[in-house]
N, C-alpha and C. Protein backbone atom coordinates (compact mmCIF):
# COMPACT_ATOMS: atom_id res chain seq x y z
N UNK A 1 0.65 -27.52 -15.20
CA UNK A 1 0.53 -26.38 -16.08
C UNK A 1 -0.76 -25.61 -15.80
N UNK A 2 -1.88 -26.20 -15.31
CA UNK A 2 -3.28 -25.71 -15.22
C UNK A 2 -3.06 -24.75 -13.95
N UNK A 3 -2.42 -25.29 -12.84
CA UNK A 3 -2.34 -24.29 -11.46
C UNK A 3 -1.11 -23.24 -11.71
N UNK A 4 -0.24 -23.16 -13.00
CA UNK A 4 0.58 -22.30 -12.82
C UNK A 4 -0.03 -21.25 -13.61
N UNK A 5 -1.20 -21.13 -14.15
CA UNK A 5 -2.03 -20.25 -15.11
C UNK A 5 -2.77 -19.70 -13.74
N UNK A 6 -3.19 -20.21 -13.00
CA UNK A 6 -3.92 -19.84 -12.32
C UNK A 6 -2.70 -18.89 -10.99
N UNK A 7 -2.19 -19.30 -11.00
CA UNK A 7 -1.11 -18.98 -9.61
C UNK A 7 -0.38 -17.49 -10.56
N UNK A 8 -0.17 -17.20 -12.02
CA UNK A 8 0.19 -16.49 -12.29
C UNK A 8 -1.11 -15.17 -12.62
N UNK A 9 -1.98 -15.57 -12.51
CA UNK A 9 -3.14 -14.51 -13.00
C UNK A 9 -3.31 -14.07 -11.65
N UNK A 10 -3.25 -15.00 -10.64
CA UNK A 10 -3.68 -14.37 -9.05
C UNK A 10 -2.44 -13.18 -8.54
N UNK A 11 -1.26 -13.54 -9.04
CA UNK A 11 0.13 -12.78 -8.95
C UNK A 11 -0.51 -11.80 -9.69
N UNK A 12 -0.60 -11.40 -10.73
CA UNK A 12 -1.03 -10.08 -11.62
C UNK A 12 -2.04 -9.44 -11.19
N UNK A 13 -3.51 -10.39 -10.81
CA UNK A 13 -4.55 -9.33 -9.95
C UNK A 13 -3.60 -8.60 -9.10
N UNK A 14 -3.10 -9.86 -8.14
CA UNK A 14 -2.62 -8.94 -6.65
C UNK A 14 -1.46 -7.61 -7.01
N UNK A 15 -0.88 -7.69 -7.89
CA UNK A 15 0.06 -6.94 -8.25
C UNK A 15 -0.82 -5.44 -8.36
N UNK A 16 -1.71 -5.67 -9.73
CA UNK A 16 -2.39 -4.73 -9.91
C UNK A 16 -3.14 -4.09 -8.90
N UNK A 17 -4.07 -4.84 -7.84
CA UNK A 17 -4.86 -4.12 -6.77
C UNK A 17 -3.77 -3.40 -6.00
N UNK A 18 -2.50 -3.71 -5.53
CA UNK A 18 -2.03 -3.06 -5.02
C UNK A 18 -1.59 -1.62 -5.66
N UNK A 19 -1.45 -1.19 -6.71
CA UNK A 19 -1.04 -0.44 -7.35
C UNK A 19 -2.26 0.22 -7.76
N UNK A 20 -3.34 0.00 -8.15
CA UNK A 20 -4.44 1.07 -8.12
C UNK A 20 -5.35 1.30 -6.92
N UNK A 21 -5.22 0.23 -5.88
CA UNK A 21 -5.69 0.98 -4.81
C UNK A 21 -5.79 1.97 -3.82
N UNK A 22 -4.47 2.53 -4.14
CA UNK A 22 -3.77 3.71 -3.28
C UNK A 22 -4.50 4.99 -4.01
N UNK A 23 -4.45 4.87 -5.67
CA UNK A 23 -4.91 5.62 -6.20
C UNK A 23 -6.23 6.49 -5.82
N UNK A 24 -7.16 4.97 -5.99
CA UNK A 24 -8.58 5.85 -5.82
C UNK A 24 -8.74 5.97 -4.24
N UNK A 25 -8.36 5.03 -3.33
CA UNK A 25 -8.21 6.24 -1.78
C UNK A 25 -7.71 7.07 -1.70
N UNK A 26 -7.06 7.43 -2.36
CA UNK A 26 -6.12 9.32 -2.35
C UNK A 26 -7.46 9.94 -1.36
N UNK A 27 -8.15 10.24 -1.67
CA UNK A 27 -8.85 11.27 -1.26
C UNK A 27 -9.39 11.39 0.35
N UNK A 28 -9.33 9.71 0.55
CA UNK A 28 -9.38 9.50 1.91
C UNK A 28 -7.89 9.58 2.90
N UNK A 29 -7.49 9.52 2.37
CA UNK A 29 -5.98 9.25 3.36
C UNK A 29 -5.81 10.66 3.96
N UNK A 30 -4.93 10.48 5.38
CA UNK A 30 -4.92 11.74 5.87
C UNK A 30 -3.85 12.63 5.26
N UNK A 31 -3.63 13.60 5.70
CA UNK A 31 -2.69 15.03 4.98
C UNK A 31 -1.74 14.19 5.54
N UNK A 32 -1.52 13.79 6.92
CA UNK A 32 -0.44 13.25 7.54
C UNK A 32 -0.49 11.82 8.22
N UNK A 33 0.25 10.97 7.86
CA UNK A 33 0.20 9.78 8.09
C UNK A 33 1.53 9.38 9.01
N UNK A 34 1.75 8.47 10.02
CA UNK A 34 2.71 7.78 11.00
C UNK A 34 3.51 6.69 9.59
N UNK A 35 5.19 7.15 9.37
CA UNK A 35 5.64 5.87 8.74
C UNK A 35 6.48 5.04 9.56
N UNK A 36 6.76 4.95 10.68
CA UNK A 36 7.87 4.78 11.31
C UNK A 36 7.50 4.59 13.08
N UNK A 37 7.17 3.26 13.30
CA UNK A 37 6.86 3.58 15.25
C UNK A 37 8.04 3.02 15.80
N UNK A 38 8.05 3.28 17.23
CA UNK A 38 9.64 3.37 18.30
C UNK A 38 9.20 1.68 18.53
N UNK A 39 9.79 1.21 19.40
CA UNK A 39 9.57 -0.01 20.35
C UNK A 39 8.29 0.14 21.16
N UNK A 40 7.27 1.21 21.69
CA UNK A 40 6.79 1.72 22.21
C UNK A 40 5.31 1.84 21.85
N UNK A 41 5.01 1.37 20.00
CA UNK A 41 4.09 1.26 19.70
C UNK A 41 4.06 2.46 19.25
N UNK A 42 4.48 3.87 19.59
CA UNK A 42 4.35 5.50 19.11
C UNK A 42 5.11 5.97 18.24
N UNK A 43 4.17 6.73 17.35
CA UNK A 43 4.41 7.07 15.79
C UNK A 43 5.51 7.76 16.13
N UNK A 44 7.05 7.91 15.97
CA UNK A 44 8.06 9.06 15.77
C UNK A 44 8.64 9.26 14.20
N UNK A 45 7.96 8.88 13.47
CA UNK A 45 8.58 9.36 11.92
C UNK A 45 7.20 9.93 11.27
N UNK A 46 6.95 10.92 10.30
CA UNK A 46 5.78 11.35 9.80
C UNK A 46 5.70 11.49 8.28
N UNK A 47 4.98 11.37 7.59
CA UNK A 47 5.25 11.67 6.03
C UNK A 47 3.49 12.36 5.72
N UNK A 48 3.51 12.69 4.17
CA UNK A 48 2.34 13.72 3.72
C UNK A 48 1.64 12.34 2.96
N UNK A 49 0.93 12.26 2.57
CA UNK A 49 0.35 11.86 1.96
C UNK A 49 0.74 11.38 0.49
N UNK A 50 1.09 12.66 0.12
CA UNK A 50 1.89 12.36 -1.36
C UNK A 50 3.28 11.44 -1.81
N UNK A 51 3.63 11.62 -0.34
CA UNK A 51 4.84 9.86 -0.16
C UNK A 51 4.18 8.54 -0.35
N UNK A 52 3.59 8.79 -0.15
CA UNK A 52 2.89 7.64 0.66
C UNK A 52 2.48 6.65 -1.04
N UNK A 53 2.18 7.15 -2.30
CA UNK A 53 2.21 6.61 -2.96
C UNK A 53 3.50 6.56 -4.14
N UNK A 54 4.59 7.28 -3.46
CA UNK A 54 6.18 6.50 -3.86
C UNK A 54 6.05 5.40 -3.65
């Protein structure tokens, strides 16, 4: 019972950092970001920024 308190609070940080961290980098991220690379290692799909935190 003691490690499932703990294993569930670490689930909720991680949940949460992921979800407000996009937030406050907004400002850093580029206008245009690579979502999608070939076999090739090279970006062929593109999205804005504002996808990017859908």
């Amino acid at each position: 019972m003691f490690n499932l308190k703990y294993a569930r609070i670490l689930f909720i940080t991680s949940i949460l950092i992921s979800l407000l961290l996009p937030i406050f980098l907004y400002e850093q991220l580029p206008e245009r970001m690579a979502s999608h690379f070939n076999l090739n290692n090279e970006a062929d799909r593109w999205m804005n920024k504002n996808s990017y935190l859908l």
